[in-house]
C-alpha atoms as a PDB file:
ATOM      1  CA  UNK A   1     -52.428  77.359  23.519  1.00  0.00           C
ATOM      2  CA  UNK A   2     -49.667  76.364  20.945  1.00  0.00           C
ATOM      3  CA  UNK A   3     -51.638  72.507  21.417  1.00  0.00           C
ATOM      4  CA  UNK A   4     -54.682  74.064  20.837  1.00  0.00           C
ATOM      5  CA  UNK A   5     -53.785  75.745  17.399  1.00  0.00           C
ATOM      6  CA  UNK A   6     -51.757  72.939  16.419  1.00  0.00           C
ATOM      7  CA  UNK A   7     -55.044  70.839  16.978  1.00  0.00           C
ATOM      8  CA  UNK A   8     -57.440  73.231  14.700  1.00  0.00           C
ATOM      9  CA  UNK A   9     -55.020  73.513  12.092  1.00  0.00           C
ATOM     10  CA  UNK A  10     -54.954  69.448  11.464  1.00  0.00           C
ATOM     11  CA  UNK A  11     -58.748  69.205  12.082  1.00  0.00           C
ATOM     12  CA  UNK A  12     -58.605  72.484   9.351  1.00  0.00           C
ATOM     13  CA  UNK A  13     -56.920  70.260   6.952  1.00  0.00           C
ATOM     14  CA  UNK A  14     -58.104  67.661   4.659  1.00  0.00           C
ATOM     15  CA  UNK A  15     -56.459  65.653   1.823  1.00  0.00           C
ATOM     16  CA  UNK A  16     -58.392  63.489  -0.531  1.00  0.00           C
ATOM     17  CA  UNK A  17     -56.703  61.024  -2.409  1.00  0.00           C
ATOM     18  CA  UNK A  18     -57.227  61.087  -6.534  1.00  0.00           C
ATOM     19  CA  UNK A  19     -60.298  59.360  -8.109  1.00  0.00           C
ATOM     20  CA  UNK A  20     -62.225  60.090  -4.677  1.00  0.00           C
ATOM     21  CA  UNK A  21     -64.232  62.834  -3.259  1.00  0.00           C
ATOM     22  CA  UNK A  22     -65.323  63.188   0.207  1.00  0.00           C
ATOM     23  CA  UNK A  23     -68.941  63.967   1.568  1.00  0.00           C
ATOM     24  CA  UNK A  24     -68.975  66.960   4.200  1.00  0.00           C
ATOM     25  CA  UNK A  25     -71.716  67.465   6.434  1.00  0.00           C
ATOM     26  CA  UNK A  26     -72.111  70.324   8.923  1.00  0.00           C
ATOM     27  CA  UNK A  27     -73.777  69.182  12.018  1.00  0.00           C
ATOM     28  CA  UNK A  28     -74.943  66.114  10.713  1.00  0.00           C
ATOM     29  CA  UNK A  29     -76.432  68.019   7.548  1.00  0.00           C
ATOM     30  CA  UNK A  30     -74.401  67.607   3.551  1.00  0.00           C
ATOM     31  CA  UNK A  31     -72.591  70.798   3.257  1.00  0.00           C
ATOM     32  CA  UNK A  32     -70.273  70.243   0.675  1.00  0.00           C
ATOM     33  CA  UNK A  33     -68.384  67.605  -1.649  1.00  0.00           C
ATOM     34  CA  UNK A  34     -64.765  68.169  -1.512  1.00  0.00           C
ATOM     35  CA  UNK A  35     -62.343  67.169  -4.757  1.00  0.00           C
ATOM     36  CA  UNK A  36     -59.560  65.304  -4.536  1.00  0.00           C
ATOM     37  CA  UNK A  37     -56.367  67.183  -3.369  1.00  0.00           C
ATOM     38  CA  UNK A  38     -56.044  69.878  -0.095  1.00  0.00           C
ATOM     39  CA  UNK A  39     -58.652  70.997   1.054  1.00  0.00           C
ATOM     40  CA  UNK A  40     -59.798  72.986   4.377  1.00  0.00           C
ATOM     41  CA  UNK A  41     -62.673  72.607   6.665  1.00  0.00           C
ATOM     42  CA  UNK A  42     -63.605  74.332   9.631  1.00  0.00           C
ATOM     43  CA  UNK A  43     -62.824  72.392  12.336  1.00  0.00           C
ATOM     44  CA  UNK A  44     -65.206  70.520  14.802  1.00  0.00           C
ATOM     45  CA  UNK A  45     -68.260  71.924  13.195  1.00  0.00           C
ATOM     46  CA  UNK A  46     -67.394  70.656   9.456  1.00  0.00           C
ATOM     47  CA  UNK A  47     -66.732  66.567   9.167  1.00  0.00           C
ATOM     48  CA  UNK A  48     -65.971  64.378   6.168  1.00  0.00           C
ATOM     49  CA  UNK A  49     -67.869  61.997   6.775  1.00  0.00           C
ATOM     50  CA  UNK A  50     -68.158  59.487   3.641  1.00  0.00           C
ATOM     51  CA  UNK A  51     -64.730  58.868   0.825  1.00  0.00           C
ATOM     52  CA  UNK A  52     -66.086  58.138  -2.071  1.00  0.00           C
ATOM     53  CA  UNK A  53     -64.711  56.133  -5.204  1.00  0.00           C
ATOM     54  CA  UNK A  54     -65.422  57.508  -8.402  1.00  0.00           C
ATOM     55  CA  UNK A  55     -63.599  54.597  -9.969  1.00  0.00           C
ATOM     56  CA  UNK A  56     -65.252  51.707 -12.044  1.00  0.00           C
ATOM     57  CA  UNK A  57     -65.521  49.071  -9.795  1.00  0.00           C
ATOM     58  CA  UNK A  58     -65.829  45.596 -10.626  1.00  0.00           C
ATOM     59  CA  UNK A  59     -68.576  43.492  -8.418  1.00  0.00           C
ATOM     60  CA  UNK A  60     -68.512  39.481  -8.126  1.00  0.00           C
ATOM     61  CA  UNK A  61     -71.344  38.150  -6.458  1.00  0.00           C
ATOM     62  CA  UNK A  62     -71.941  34.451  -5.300  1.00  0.00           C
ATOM     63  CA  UNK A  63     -73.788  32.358  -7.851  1.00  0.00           C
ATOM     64  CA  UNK A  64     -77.178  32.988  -7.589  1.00  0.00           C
ATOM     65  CA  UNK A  65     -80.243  30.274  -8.203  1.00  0.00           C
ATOM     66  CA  UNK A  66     -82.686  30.409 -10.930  1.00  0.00           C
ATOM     67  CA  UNK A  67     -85.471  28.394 -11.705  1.00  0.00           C
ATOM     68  CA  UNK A  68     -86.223  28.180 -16.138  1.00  0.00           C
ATOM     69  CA  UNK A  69     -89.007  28.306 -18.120  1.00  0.00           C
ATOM     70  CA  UNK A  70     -89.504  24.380 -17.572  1.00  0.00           C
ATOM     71  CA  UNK A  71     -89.140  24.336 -13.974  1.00  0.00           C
ATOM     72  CA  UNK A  72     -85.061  23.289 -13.791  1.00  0.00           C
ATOM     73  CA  UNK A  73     -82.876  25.494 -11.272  1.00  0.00           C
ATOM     74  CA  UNK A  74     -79.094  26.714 -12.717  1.00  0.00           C
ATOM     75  CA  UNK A  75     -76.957  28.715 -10.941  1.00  0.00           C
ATOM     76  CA  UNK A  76     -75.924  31.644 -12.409  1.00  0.00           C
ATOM     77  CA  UNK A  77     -72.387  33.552 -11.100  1.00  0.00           C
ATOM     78  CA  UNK A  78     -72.133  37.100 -12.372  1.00  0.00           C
ATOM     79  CA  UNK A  79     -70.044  40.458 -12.384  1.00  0.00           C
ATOM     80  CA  UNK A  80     -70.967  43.988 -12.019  1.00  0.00           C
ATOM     81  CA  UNK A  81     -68.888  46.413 -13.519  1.00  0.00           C
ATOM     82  CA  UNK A  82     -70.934  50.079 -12.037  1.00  0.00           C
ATOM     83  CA  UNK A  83     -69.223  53.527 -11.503  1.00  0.00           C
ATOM     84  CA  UNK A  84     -70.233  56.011  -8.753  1.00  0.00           C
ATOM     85  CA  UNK A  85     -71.632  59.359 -11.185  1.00  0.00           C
ATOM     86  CA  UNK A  86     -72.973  60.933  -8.634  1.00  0.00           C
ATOM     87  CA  UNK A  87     -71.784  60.881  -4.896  1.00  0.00           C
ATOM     88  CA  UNK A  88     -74.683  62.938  -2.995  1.00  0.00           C
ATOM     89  CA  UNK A  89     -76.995  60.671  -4.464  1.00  0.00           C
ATOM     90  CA  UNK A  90     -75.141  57.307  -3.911  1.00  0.00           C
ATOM     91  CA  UNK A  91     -74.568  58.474  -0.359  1.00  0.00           C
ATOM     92  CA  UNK A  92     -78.119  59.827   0.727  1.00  0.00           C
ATOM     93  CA  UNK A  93     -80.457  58.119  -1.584  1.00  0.00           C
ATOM     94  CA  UNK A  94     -79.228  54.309  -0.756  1.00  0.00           C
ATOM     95  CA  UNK A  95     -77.949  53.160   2.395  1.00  0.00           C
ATOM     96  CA  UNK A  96     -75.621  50.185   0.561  1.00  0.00           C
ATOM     97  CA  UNK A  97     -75.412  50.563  -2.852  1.00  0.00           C
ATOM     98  CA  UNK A  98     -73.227  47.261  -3.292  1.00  0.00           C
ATOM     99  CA  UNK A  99     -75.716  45.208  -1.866  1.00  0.00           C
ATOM    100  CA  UNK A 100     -78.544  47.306  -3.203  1.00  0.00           C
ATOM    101  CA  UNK A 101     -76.989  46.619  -6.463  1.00  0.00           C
ATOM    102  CA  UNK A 102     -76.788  42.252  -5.254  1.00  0.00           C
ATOM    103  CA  UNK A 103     -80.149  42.052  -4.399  1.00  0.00           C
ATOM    104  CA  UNK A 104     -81.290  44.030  -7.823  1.00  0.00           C
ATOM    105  CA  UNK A 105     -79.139  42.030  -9.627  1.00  0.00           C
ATOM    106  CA  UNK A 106     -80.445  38.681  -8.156  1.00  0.00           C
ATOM    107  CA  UNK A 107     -84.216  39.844  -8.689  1.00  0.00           C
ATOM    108  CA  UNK A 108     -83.876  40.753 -12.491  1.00  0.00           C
ATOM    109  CA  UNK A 109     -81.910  37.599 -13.186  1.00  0.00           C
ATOM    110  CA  UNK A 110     -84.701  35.274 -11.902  1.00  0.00           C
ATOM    111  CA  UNK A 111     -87.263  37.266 -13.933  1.00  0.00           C
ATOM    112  CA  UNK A 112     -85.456  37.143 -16.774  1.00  0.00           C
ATOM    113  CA  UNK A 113     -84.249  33.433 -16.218  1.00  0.00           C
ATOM    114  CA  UNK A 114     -87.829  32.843 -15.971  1.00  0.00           C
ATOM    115  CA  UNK A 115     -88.868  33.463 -19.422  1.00  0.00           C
ATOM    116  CA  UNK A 116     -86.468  31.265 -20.852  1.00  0.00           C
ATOM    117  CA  UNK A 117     -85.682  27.460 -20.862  1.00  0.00           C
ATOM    118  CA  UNK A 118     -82.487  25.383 -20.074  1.00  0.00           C
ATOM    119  CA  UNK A 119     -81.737  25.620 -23.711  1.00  0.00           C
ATOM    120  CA  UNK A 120     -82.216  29.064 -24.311  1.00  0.00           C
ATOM    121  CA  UNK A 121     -80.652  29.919 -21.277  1.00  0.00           C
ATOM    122  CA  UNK A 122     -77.293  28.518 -21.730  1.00  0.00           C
ATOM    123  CA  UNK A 123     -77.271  29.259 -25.230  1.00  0.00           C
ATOM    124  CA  UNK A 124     -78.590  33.234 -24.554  1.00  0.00           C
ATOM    125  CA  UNK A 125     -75.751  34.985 -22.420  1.00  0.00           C
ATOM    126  CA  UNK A 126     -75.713  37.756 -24.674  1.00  0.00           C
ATOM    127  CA  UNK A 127     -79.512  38.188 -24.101  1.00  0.00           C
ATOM    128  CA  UNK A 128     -79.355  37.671 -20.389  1.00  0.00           C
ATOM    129  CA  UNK A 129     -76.088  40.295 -19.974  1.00  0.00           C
ATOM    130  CA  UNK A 130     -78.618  42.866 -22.142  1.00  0.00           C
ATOM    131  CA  UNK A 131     -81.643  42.262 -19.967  1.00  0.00           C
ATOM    132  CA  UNK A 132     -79.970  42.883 -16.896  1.00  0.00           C
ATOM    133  CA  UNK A 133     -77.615  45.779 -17.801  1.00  0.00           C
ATOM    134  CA  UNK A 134     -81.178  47.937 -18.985  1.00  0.00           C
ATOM    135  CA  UNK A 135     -83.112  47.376 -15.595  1.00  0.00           C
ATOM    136  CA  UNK A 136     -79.618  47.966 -13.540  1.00  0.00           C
ATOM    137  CA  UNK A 137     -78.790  50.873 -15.545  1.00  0.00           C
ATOM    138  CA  UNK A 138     -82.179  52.199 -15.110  1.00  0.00           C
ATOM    139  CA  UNK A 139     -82.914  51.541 -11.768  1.00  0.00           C
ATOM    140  CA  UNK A 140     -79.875  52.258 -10.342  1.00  0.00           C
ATOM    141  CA  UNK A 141     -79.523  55.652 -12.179  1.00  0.00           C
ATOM    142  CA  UNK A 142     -81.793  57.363  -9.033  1.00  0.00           C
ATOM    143  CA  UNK A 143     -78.734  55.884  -7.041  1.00  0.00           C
ATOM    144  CA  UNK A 144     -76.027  58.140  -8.679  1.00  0.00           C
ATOM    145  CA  UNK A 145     -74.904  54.696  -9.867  1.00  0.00           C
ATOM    146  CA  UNK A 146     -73.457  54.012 -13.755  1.00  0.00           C
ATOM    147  CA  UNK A 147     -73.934  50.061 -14.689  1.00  0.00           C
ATOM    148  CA  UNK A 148     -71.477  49.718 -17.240  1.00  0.00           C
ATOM    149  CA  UNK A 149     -71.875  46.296 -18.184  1.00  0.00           C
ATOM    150  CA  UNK A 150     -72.925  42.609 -17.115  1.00  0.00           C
ATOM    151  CA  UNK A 151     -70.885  39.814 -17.142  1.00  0.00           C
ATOM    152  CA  UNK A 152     -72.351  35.893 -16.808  1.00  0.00           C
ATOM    153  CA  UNK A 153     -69.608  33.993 -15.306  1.00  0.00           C
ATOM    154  CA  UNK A 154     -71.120  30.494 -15.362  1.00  0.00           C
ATOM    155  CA  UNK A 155     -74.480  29.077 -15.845  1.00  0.00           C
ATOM    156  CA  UNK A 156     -74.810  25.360 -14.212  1.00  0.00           C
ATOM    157  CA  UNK A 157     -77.750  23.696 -14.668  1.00  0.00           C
ATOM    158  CA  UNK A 158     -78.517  20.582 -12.211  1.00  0.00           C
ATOM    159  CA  UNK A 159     -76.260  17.886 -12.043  1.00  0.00           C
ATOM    160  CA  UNK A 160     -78.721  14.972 -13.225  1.00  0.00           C
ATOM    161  CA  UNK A 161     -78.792  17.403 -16.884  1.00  0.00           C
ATOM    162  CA  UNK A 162     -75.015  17.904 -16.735  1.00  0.00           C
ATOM    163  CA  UNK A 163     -74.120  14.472 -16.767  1.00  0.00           C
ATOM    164  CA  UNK A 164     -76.693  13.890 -19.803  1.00  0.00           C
ATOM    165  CA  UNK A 165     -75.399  16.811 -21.428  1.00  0.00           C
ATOM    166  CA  UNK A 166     -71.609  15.352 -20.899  1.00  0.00           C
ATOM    167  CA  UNK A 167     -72.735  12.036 -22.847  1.00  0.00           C
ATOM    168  CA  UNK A 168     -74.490  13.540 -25.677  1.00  0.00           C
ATOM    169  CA  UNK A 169     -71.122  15.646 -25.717  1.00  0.00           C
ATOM    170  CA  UNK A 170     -68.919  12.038 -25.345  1.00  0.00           C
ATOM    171  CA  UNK A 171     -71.561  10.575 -27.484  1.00  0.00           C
ATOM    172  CA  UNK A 172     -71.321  13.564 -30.638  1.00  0.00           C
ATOM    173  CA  UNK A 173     -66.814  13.409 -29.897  1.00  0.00           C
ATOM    174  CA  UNK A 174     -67.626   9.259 -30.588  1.00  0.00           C
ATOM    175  CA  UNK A 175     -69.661  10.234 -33.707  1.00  0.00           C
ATOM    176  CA  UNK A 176     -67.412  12.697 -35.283  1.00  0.00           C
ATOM    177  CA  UNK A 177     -64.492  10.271 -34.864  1.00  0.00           C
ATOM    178  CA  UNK A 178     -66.407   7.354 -36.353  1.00  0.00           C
ATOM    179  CA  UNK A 179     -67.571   9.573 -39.339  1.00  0.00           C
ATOM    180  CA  UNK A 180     -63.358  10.872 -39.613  1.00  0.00           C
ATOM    181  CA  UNK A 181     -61.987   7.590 -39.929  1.00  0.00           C
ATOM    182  CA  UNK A 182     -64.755   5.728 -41.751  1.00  0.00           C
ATOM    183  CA  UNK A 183     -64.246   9.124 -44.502  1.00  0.00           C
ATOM    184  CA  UNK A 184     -60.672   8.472 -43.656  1.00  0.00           C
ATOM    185  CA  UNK A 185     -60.806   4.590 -45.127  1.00  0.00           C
ATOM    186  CA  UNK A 186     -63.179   5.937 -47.992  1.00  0.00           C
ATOM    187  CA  UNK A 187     -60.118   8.274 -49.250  1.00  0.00           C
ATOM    188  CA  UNK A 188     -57.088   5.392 -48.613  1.00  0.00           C
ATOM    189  CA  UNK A 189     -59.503   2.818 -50.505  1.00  0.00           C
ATOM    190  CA  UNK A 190     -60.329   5.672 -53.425  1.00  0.00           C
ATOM    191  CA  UNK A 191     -56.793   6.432 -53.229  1.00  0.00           C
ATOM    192  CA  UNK A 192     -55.563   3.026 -53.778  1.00  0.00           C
ATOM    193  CA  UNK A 193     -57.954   1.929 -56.611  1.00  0.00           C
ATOM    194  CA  UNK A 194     -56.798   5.290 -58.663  1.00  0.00           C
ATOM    195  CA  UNK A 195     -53.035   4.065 -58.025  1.00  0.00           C
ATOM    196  CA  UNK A 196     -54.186   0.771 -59.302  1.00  0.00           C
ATOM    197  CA  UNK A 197     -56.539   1.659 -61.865  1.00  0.00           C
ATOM    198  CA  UNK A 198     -53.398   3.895 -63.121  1.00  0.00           C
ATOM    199  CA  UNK A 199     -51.067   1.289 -63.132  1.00  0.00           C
ATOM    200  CA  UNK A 200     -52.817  -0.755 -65.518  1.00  0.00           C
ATOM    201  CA  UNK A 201     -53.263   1.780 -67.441  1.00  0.00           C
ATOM    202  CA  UNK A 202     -49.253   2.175 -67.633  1.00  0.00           C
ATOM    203  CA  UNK A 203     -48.873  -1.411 -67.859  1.00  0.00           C
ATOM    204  CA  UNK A 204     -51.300  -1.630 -70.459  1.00  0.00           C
ATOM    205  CA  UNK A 205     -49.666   1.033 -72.684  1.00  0.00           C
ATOM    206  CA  UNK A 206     -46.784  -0.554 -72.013  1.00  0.00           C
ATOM    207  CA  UNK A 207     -47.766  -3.438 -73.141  1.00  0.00           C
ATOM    208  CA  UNK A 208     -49.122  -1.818 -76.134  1.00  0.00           C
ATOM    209  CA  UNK A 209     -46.062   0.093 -77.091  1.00  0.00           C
ATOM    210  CA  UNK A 210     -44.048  -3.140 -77.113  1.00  0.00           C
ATOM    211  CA  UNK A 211     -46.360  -4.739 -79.073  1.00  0.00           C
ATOM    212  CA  UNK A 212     -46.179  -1.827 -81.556  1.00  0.00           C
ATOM    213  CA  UNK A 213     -42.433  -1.737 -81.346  1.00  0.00           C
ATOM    214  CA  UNK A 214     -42.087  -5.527 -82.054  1.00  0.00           C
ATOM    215  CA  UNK A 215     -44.606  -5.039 -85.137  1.00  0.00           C
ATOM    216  CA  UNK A 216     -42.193  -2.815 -86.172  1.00  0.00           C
ATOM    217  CA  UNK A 217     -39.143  -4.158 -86.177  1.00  0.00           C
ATOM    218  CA  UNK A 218     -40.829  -7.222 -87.367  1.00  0.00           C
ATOM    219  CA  UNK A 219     -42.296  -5.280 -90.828  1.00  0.00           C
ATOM    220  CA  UNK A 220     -39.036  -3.463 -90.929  1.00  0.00           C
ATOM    221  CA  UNK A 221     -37.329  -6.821 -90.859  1.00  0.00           C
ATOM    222  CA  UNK A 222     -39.673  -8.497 -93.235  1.00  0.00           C
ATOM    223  CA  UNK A 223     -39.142  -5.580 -95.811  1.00  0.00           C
ATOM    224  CA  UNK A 224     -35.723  -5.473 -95.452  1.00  0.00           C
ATOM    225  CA  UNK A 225     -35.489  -9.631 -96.597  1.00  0.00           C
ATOM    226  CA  UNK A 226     -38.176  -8.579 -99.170  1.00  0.00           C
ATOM    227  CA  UNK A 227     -35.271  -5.873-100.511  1.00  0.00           C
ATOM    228  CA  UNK A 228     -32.869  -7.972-100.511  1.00  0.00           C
ATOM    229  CA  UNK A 229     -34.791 -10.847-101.943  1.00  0.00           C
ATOM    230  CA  UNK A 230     -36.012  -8.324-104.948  1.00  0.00           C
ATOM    231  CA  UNK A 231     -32.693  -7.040-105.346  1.00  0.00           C
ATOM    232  CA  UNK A 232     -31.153 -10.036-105.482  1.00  0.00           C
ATOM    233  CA  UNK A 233     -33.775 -11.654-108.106  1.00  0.00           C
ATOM    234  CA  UNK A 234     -33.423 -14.877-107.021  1.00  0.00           C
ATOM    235  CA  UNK A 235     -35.008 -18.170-109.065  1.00  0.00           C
ATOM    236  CA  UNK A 236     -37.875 -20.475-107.849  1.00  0.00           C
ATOM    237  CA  UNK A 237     -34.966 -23.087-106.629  1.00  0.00           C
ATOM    238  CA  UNK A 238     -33.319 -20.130-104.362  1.00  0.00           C
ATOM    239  CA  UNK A 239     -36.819 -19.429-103.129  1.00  0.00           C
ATOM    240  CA  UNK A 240     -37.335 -22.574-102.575  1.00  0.00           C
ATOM    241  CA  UNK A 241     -34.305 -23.444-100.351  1.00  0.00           C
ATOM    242  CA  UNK A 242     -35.065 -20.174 -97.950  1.00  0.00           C
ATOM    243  CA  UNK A 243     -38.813 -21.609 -96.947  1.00  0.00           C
ATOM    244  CA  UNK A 244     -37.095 -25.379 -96.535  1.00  0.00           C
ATOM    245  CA  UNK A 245     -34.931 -22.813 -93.863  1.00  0.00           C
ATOM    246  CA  UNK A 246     -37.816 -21.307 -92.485  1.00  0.00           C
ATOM    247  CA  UNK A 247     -39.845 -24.904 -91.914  1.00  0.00           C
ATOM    248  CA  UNK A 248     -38.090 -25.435 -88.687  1.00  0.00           C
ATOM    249  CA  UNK A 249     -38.979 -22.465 -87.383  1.00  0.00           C
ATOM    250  CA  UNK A 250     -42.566 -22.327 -87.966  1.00  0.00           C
ATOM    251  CA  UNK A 251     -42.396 -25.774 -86.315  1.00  0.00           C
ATOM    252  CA  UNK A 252     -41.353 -24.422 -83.179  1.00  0.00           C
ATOM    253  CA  UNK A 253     -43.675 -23.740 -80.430  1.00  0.00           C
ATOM    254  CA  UNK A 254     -46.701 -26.067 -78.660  1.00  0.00           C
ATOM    255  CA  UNK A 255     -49.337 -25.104 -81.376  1.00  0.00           C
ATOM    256  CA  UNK A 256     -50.783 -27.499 -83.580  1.00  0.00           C
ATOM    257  CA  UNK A 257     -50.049 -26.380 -87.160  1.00  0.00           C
ATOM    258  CA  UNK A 258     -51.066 -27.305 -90.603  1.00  0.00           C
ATOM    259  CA  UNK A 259     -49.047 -26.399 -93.691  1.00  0.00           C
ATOM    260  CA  UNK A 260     -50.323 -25.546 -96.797  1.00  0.00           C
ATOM    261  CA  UNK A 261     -47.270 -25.602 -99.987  1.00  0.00           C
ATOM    262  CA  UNK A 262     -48.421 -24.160-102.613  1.00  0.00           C
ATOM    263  CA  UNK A 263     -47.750 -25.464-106.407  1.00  0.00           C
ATOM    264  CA  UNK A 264     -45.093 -23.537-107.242  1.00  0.00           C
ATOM    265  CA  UNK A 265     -43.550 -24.384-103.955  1.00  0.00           C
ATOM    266  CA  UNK A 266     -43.345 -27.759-105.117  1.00  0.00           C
ATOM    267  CA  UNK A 267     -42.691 -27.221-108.725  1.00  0.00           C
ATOM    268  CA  UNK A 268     -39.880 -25.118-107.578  1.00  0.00           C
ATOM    269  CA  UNK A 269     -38.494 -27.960-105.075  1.00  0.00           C
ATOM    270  CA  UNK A 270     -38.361 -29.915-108.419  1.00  0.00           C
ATOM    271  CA  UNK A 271     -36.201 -27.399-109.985  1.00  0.00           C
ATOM    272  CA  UNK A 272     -33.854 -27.477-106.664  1.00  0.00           C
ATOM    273  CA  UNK A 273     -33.279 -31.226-106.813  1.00  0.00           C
ATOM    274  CA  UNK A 274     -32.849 -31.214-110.342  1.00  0.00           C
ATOM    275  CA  UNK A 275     -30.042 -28.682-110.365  1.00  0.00           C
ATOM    276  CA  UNK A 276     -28.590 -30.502-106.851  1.00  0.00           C
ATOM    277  CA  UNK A 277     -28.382 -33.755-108.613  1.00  0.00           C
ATOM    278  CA  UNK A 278     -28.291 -33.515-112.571  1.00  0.00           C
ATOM    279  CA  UNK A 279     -27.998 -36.862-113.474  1.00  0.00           C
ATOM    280  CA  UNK A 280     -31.476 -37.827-111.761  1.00  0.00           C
ATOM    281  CA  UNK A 281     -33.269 -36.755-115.486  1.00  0.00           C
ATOM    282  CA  UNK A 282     -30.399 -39.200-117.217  1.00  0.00           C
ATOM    283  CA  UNK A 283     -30.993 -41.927-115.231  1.00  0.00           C
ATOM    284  CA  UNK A 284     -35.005 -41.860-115.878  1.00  0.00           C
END
């Protein structure tokens, strides 16, 4: 006897765990959903017969094949992120709502793969994640099922197209390093003609400065000998002995030269050898 209540108590007693609820039916008929915690039951008449998961649950199916607009086949590998809203419905209304939800998914992709080409559809994932997500959210709603989003994995189109599409990628890489280092060159060579072009420029104002700065000192000079020259008011035979000084330096140099003396040049060279030797006049 003491078995036999110890046995109706634990068939009595039911726990389920948080985030679930559990499906009771009463002689093979739904009688209840139970929440998550303690619950009781009569015993042998009332059975929980489904747990289910009210959690978002995440789905990964096996890539699935899809032929484009212009006839090419890509495999496309997707996740399912659906939540269970309501568990009478998910339970009576679908045998397998998992692979309800896999076969669904794998219909709608091909139609909506269909529409599109290769380009489009590796380029569109944003499109194709929308698409799907509205005719899973809407069909699946009758299921007690919540689609909460679609996820493309990978798209991989045919091999013979992926290895064309890795050498126009190679091909573009090759391009855009050509077009760096031939813009790279163009700089250096721009760079170097505006270091040259600026030298010059400094050596030619250097050049121009010293040129200035000897013209300088050379007027300062020749004023200063004018001063003293004025000052010192000198006589045609004095004159006269400072450009016999100067004639060996005008000689200087490779040039050819030709010398001009004026008259009073000479008249005063007179004068000088005259006063150097006196008697000259006598001796006439």
């Amino acid at each position: 006897m003491l078995l036999f209540v110890i046995t109706v108590i634990a068939k009595s007693i039911r726990v389920v765990p948080q985030a679930y609820t559990g499906i009771v039916e009463r002689f093979g008929k739904y009688k209840e959903t139970l929440p998550a915690g303690l619950n009781f039951v009569v015993p042998f008449i009332d059975k929980v017969r489904y747990m289910i998961d009210l959690r978002e649950q995440v789905v990964s199916f096996p890539p699935q094949s899809a032929i484009t607009e212009d006839n090419l086949t890509v495999d496309i590998d997707t996740v399912i992120y659906f939540q269970v809203t309501d568990p009478i419905s998910a339970t009576y209304e679908i045998s397998n709502y998992i692979q309800a939800i896999e076969q669904l998914t794998m219909t709608t992709l091909r139609n909506v793969v269909g529409g599109m080409d290769l380009e489009q559809t590796l380029t569109s994932r944003e499109s194709i994640n929308s698409g799907l997500s509205a005719v899973l959210d809407e069909t699946t709603g009758r299921w007690g099922i919540k689609v909460k989003r679609v996820e493309i994995k990978g798209i991989d189109p045919p091999p013979s197209i992926k290895d064309a599409m890795e050498k126009q990628m190679r091909a573009e890489r090759d391009k855009r390093a050509f077009i760096l280092t031939a813009e790279g060159q163009r700089q250096s060579a721009i760079l170097t003609a505006e270091g040259n072009k600026q030298s010059a420029i400094l050596n030619a104002e250097g050049d121009r400065e010293a040129a200035i700065l000897r013209a300088q000192g050379e007027g300062e000079a020749i004023q200063t000998v004018f001063r003293a020259i004025h000052e010192g008011r000198p006589d045609q035979g004095l004159l006269a002995y400072q450009y016999l000084q100067m004639l060996p330096r005008i000689a200087e140099g490779d040039a050819n030269k030709v010398w001009i003396i004026p008259s009073e040049i000479g008249k005063a060279l007179e004068g000088l050898g005259s006063a150097i030797m006196p008697g000259a006049d006598l001796q006439k």
